[in-house]
PDB file of N, CA and C in Angstrom:
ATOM      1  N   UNK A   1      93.425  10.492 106.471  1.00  0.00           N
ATOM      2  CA  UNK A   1      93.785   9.393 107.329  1.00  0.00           C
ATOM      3  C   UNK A   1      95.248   9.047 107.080  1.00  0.00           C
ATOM      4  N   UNK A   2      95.960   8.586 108.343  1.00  0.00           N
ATOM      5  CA  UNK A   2      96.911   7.901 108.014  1.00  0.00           C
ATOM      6  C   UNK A   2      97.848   6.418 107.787  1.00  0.00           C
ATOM      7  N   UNK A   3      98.560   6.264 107.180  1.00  0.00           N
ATOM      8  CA  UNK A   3      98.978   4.783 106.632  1.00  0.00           C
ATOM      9  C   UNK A   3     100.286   4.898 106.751  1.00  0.00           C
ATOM     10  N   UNK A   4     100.502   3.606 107.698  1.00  0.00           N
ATOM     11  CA  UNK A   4     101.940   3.653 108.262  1.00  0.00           C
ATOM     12  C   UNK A   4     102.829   2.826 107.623  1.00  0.00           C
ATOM     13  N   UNK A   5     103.882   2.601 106.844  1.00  0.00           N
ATOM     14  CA  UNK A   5     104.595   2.256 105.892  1.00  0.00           C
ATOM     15  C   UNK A   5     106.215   1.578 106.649  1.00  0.00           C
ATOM     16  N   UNK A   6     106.591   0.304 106.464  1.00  0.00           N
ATOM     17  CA  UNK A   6     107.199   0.037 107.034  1.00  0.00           C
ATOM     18  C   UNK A   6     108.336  -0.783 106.092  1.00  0.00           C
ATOM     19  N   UNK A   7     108.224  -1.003 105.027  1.00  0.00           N
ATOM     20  CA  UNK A   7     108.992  -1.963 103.893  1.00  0.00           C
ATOM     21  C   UNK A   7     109.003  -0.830 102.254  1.00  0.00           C
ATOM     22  N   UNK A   8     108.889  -1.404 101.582  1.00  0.00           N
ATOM     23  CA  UNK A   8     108.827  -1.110 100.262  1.00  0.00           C
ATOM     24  C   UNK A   8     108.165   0.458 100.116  1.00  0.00           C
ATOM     25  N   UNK A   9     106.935   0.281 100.374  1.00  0.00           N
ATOM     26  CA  UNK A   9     106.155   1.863 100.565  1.00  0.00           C
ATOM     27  C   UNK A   9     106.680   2.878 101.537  1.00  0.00           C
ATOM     28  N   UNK A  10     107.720   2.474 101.933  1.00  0.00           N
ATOM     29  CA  UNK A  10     108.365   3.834 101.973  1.00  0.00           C
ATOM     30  C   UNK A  10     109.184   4.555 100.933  1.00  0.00           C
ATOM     31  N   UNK A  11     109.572   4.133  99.951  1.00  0.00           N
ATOM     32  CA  UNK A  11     109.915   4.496  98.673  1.00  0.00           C
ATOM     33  C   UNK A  11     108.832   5.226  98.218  1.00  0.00           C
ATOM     34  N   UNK A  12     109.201   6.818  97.770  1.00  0.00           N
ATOM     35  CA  UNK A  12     108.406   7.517  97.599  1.00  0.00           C
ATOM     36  C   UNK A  12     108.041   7.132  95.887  1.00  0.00           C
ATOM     37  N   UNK A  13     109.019   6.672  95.076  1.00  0.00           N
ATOM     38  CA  UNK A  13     108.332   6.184  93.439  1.00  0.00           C
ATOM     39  C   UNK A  13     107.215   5.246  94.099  1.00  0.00           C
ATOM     40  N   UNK A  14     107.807   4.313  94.879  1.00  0.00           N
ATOM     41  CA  UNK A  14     106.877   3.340  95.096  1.00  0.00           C
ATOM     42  C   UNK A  14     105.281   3.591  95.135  1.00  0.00           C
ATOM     43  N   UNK A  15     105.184   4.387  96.521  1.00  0.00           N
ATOM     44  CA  UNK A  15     103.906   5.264  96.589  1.00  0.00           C
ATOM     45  C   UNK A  15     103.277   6.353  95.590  1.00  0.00           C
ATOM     46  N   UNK A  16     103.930   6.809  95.124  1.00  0.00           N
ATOM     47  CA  UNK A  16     103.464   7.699  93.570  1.00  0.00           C
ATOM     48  C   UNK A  16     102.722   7.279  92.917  1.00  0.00           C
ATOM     49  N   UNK A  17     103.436   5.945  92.472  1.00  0.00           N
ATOM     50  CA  UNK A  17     102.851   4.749  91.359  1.00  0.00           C
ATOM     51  C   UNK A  17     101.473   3.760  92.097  1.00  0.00           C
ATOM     52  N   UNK A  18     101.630   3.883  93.118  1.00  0.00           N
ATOM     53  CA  UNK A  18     100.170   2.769  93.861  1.00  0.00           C
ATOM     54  C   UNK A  18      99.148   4.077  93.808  1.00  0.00           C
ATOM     55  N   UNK A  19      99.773   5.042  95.231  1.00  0.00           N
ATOM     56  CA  UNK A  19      98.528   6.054  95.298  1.00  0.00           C
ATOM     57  C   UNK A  19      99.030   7.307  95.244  1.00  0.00           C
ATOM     58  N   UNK A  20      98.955   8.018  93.966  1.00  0.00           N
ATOM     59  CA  UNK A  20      99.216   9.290  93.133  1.00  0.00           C
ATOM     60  C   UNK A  20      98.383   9.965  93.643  1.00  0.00           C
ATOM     61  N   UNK A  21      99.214  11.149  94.559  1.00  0.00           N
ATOM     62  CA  UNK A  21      98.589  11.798  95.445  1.00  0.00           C
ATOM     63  C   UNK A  21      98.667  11.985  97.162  1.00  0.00           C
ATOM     64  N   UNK A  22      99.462  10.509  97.116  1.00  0.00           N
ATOM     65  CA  UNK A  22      99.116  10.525  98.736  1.00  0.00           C
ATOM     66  C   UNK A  22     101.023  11.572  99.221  1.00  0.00           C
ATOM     67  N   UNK A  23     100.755  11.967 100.777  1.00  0.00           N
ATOM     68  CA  UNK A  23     101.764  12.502 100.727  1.00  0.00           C
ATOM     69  C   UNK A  23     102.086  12.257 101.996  1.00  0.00           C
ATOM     70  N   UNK A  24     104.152  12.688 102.177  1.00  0.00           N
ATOM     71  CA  UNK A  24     104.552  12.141 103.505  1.00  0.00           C
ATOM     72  C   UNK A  24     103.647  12.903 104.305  1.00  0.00           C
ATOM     73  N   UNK A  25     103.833  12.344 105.550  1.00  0.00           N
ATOM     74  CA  UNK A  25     102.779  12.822 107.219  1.00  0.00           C
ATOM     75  C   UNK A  25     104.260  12.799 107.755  1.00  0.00           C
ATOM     76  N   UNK A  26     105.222  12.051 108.062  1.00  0.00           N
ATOM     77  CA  UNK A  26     106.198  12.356 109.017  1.00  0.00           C
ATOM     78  C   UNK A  26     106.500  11.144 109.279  1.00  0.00           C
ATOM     79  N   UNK A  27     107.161  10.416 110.492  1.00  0.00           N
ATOM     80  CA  UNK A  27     107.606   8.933 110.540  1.00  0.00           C
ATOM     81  C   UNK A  27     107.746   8.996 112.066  1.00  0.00           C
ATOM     82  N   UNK A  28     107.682   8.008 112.659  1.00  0.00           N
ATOM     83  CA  UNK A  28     107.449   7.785 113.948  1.00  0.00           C
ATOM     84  C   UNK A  28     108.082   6.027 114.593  1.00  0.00           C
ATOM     85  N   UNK A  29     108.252   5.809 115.507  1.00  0.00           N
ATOM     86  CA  UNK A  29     109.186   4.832 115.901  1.00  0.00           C
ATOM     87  C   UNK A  29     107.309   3.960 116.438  1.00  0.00           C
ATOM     88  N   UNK A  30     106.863   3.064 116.141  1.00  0.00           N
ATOM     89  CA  UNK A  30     105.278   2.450 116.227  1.00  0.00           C
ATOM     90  C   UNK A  30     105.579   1.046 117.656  1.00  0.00           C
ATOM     91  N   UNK A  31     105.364   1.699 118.926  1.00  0.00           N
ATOM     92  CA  UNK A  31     105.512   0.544 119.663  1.00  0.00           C
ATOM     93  C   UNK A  31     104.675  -0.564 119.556  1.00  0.00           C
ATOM     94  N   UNK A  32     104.766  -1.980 120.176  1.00  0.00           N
ATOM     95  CA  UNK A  32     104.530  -3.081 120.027  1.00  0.00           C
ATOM     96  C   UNK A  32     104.475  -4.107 118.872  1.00  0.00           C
ATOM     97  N   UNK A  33     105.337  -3.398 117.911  1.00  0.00           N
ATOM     98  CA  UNK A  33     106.014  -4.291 116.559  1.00  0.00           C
ATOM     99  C   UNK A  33     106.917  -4.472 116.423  1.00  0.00           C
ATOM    100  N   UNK A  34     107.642  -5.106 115.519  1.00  0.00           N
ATOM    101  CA  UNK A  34     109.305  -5.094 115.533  1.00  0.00           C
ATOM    102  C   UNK A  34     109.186  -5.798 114.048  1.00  0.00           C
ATOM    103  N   UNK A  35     110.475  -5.569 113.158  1.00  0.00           N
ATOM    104  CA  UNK A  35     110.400  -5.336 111.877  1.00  0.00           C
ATOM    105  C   UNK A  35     111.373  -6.984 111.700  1.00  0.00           C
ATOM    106  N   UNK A  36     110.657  -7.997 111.139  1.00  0.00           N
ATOM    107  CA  UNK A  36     110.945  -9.157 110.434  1.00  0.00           C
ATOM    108  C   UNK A  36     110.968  -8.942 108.834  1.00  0.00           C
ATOM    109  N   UNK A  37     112.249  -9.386 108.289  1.00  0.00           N
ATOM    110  CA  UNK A  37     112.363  -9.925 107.179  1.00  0.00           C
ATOM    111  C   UNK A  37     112.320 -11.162 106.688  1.00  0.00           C
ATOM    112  N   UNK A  38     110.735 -11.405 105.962  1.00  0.00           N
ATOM    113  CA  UNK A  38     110.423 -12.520 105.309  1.00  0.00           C
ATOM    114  C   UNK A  38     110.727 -12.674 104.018  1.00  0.00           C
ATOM    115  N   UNK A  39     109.897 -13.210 103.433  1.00  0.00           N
ATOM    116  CA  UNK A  39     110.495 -12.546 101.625  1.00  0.00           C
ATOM    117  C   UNK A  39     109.700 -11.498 101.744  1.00  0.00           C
ATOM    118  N   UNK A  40     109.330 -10.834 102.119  1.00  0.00           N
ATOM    119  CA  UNK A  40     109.014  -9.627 102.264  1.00  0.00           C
ATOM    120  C   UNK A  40     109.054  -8.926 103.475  1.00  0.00           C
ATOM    121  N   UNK A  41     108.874  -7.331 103.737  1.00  0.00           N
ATOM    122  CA  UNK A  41     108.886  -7.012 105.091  1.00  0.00           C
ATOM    123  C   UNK A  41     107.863  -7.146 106.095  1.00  0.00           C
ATOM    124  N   UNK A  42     107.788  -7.512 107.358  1.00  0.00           N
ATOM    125  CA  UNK A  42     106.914  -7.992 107.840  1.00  0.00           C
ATOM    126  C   UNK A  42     106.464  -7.291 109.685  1.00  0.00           C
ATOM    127  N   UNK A  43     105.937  -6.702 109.961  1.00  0.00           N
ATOM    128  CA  UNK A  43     105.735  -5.942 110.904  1.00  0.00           C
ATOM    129  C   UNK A  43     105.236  -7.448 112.330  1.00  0.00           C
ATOM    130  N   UNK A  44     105.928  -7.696 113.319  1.00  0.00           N
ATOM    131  CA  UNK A  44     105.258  -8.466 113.911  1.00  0.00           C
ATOM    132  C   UNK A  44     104.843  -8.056 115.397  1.00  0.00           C
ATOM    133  N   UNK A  45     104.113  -8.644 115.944  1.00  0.00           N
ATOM    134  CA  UNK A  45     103.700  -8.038 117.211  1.00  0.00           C
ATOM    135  C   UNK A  45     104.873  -8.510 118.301  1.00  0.00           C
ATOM    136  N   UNK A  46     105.096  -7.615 118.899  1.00  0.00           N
ATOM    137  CA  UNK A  46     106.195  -7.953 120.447  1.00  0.00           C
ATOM    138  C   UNK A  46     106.362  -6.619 120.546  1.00  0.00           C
ATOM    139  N   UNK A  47     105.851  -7.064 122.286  1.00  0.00           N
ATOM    140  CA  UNK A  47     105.176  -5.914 123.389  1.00  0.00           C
ATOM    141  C   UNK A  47     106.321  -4.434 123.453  1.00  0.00           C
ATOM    142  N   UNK A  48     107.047  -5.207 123.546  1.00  0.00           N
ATOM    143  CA  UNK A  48     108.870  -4.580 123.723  1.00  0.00           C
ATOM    144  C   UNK A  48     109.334  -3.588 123.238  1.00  0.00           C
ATOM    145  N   UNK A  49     108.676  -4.189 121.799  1.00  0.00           N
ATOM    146  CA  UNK A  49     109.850  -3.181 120.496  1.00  0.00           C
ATOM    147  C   UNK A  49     108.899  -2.294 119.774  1.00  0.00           C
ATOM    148  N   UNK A  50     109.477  -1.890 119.116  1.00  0.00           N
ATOM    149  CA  UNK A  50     109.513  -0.364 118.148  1.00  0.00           C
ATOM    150  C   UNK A  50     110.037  -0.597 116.567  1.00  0.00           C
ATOM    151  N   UNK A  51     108.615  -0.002 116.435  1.00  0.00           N
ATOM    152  CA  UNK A  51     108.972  -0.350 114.879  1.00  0.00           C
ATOM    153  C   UNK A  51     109.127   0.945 114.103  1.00  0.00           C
ATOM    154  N   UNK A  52     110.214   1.250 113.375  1.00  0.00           N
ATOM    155  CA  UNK A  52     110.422   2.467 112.546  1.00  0.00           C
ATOM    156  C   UNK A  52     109.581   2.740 111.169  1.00  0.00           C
ATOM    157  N   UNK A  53     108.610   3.509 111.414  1.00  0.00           N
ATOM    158  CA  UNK A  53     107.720   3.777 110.168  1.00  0.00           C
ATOM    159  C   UNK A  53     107.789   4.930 109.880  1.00  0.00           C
ATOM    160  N   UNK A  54     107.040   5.087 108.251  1.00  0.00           N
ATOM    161  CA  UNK A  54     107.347   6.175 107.303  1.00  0.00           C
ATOM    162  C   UNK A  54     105.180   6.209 107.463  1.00  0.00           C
ATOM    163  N   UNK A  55     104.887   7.386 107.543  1.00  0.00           N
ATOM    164  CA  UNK A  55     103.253   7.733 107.836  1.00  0.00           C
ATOM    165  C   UNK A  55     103.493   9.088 106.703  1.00  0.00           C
ATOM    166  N   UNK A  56     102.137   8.266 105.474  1.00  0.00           N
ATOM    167  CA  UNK A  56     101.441   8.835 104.889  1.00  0.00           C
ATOM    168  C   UNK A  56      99.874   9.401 105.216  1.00  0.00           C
ATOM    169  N   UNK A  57     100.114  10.338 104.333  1.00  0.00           N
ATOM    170  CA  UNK A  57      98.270  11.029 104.661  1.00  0.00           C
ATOM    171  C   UNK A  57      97.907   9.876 103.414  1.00  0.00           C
ATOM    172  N   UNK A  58      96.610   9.552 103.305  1.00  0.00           N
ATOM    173  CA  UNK A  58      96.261   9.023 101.933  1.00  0.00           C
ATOM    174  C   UNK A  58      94.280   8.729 102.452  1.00  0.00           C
ATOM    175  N   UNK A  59      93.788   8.584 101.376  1.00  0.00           N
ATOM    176  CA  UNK A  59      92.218   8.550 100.999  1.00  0.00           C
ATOM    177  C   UNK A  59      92.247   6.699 101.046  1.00  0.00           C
ATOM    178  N   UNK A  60      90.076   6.762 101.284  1.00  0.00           N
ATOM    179  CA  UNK A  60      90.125   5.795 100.839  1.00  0.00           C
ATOM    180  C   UNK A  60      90.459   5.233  99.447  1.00  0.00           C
ATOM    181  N   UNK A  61      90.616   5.770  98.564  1.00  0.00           N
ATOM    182  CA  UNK A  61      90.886   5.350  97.392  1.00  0.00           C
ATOM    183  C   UNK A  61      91.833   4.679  97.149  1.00  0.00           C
ATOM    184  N   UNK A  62      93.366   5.473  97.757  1.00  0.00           N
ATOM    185  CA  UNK A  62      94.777   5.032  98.004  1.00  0.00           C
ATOM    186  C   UNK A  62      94.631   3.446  99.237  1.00  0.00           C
ATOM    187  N   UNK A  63      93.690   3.569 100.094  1.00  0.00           N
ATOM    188  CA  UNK A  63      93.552   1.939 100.806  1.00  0.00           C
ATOM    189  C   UNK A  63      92.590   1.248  99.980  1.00  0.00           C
ATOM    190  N   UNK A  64      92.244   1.425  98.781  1.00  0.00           N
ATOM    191  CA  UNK A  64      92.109   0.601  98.425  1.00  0.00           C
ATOM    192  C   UNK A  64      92.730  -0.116  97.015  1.00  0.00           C
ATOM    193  N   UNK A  65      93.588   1.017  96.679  1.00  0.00           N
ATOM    194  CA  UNK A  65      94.494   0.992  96.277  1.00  0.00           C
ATOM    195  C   UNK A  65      95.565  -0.445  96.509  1.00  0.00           C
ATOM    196  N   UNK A  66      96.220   0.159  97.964  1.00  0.00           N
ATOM    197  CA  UNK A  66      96.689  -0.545  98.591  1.00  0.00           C
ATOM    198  C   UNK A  66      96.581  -1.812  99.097  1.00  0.00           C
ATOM    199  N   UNK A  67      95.178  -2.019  99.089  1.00  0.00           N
ATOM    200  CA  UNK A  67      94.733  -3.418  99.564  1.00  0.00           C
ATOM    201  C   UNK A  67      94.778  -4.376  98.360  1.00  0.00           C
ATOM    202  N   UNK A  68      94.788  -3.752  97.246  1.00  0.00           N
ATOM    203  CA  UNK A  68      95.251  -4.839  96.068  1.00  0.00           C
ATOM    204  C   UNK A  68      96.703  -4.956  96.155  1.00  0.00           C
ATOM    205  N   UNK A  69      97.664  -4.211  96.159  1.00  0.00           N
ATOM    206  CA  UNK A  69      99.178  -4.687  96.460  1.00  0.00           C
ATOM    207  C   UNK A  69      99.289  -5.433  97.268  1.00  0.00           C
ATOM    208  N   UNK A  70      98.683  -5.020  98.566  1.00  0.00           N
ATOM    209  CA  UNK A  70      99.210  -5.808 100.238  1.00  0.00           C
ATOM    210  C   UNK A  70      98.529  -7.201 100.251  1.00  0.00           C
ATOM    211  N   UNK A  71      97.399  -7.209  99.841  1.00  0.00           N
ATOM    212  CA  UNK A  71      96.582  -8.376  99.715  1.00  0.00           C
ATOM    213  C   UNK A  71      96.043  -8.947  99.256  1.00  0.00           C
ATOM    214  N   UNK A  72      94.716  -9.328  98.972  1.00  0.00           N
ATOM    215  CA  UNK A  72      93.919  -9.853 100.565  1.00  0.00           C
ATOM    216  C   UNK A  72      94.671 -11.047 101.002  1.00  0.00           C
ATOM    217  N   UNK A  73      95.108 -11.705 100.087  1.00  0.00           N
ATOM    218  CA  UNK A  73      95.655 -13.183 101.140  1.00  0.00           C
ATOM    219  C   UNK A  73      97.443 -13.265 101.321  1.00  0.00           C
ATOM    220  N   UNK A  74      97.999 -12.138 101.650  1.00  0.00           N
ATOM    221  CA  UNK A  74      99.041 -11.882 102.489  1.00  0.00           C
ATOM    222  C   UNK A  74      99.197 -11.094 103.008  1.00  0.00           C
ATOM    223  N   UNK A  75      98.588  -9.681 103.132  1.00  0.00           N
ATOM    224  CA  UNK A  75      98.518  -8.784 104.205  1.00  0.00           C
ATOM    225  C   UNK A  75      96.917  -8.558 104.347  1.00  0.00           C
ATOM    226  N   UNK A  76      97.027  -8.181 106.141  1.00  0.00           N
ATOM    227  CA  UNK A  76      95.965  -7.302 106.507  1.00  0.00           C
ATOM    228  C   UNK A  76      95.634  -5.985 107.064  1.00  0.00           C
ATOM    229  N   UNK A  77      94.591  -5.680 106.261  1.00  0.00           N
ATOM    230  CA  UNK A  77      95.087  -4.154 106.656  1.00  0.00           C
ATOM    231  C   UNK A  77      94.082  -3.859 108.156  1.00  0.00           C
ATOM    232  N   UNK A  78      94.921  -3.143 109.246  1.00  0.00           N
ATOM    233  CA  UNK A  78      94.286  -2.845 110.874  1.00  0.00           C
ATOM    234  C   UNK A  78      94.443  -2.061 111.006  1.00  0.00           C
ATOM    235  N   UNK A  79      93.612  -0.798 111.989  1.00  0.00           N
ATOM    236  CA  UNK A  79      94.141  -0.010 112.391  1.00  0.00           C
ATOM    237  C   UNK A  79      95.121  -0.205 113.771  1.00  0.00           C
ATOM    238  N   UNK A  80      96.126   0.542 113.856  1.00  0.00           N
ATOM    239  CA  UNK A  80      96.751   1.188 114.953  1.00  0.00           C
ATOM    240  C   UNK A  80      97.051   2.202 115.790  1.00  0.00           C
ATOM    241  N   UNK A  81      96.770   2.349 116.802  1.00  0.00           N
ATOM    242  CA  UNK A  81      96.722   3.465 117.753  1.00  0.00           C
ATOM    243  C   UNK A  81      98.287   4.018 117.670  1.00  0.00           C
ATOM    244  N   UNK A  82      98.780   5.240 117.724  1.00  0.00           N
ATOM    245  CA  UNK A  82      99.668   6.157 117.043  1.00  0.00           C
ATOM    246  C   UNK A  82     100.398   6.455 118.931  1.00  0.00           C
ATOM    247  N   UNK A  83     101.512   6.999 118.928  1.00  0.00           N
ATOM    248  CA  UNK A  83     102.024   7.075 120.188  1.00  0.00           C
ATOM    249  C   UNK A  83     101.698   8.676 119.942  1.00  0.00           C
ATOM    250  N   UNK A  84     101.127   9.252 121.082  1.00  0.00           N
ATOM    251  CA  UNK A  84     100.686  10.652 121.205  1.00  0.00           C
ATOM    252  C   UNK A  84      99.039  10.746 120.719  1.00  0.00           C
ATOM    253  N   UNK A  85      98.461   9.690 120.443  1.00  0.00           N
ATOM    254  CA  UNK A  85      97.044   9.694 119.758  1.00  0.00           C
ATOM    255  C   UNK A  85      96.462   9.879 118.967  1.00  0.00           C
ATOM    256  N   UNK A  86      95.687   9.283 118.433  1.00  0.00           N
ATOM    257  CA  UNK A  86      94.965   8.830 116.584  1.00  0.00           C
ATOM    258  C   UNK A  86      96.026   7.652 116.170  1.00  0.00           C
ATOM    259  N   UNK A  87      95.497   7.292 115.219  1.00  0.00           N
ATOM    260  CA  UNK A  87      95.189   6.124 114.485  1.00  0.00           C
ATOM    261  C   UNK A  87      96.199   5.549 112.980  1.00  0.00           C
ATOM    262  N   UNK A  88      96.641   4.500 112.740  1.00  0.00           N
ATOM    263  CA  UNK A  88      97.120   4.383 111.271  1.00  0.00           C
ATOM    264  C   UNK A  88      96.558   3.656 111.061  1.00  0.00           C
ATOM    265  N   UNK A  89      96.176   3.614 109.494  1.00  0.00           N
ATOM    266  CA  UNK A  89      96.150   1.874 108.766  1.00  0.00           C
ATOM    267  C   UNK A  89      97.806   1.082 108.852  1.00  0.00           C
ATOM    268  N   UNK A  90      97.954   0.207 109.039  1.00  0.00           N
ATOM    269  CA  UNK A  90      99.016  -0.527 108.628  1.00  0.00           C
ATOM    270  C   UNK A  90      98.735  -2.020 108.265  1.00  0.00           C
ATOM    271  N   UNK A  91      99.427  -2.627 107.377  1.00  0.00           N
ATOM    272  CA  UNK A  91      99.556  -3.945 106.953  1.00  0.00           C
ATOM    273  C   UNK A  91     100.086  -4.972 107.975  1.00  0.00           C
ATOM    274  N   UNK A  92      99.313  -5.982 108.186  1.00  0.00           N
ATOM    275  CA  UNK A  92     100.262  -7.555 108.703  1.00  0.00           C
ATOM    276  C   UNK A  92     100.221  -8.490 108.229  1.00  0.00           C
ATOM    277  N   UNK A  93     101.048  -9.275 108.476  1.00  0.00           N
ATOM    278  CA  UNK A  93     101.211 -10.385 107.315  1.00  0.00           C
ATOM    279  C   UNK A  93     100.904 -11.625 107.803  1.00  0.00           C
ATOM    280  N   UNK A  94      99.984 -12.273 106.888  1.00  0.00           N
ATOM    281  CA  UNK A  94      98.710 -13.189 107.550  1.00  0.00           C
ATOM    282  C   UNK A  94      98.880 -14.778 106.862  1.00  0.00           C
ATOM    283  N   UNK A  95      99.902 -14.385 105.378  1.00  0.00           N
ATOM    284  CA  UNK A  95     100.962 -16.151 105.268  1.00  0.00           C
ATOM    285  C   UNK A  95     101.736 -15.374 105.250  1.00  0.00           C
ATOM    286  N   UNK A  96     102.716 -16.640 106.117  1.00  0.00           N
ATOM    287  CA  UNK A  96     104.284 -16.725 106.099  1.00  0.00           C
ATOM    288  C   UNK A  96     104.745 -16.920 105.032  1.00  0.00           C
ATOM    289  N   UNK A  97     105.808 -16.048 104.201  1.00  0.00           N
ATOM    290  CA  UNK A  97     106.815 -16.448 103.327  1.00  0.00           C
ATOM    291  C   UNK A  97     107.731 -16.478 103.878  1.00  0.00           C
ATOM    292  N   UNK A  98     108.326 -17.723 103.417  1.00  0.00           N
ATOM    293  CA  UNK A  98     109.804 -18.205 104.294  1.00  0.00           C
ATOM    294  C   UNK A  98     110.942 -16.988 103.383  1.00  0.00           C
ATOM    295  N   UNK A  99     112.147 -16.550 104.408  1.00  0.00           N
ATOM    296  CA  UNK A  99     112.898 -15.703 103.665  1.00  0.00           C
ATOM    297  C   UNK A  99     113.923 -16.414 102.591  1.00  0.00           C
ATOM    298  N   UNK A 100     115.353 -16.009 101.822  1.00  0.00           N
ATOM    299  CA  UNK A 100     115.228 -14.616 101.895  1.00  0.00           C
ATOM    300  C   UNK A 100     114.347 -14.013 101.201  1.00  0.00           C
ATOM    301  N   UNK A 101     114.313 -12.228 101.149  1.00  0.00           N
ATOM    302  CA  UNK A 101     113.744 -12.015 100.414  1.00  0.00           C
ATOM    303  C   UNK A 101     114.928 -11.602  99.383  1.00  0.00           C
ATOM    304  N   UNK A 102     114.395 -11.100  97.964  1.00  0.00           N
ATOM    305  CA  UNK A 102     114.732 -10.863  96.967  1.00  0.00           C
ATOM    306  C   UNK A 102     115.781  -9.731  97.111  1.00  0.00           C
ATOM    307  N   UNK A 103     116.997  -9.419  96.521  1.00  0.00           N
ATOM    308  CA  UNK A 103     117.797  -8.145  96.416  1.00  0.00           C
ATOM    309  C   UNK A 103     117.454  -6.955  96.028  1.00  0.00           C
ATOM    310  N   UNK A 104     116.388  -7.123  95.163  1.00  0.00           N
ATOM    311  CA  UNK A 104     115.964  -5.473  94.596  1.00  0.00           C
ATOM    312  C   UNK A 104     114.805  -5.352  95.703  1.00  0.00           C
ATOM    313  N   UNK A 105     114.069  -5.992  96.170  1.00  0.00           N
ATOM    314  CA  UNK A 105     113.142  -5.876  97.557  1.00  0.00           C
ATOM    315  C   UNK A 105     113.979  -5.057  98.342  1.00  0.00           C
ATOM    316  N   UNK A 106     115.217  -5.591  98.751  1.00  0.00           N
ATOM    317  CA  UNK A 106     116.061  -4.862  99.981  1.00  0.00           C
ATOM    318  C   UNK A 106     116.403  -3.673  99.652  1.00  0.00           C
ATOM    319  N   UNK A 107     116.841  -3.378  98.506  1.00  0.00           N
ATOM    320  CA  UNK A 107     117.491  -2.215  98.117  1.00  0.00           C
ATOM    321  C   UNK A 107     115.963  -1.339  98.036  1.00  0.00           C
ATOM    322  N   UNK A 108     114.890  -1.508  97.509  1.00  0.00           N
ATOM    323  CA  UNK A 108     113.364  -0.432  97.738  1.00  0.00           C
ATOM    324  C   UNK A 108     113.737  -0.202  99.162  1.00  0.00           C
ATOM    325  N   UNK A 109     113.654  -1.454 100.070  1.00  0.00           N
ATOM    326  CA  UNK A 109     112.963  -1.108 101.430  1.00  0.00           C
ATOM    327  C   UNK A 109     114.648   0.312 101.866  1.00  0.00           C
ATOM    328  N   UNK A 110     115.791  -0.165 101.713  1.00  0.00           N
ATOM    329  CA  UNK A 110     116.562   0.802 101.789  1.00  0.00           C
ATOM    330  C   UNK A 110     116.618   2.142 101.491  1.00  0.00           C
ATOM    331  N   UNK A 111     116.459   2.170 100.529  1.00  0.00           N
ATOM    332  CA  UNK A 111     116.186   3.375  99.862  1.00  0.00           C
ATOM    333  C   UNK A 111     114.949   4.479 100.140  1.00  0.00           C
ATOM    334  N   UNK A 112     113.775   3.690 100.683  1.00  0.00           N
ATOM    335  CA  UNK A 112     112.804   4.316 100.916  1.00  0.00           C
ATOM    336  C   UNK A 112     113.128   4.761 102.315  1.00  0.00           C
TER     337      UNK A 112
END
């Protein structure tokens, strides 16, 4: 399955260290999101835009993995329909943290 990565987890240490094992799938521009910086990164819905993601293959193990980083009570994990067809997991963010976010935050999400 795949898990669409839009902040921090695109840093490949990042992902190593959560889910050891999982590997790139490729990256894709994800319509009807657009990329907010909260104190963290934040995928939001608007019809319009395009959101630039990094898509891993990964197991349930790695989402559940993941669902202890992302959440439960600030991200949720949904699926999303993929442009060309099938599916991602991706995260949304379900409290608001007011920004900024942190400097070494920016520099992961950069880098990744």
């Amino acid at each position: 399955m795949l898990y669409a990565a839009y902040g921090a987890n695109l840093l490949a240490a990042q992902m190593a260290a959560r889910c050891p094992g999982a590997t790139r799938a490729g990256a894709l521009l994800l319509p009807g999101f657009r990329l907010a910086m909260n104190r963290f990164a934040s995928a939001v819905p608007e019809a319009s835009a395009l959101l630039p993601v990094g898509l891993w293959r990964v197991t349930e193990e790695h989402l559940a993995a993941l669902d202890l980083h992302e959440g439960p009570h600030a991200y949720e994990r949904r699926a999303v329909p993929l442009p060309g067809g099938g599916e991602a997991w991706i995260y949304l963010e379900i409290r608001h943290r007011p920004p900024p976010p942190e400097a070494a935050y920016v520099v992961r999400c950069r880098t990744g």
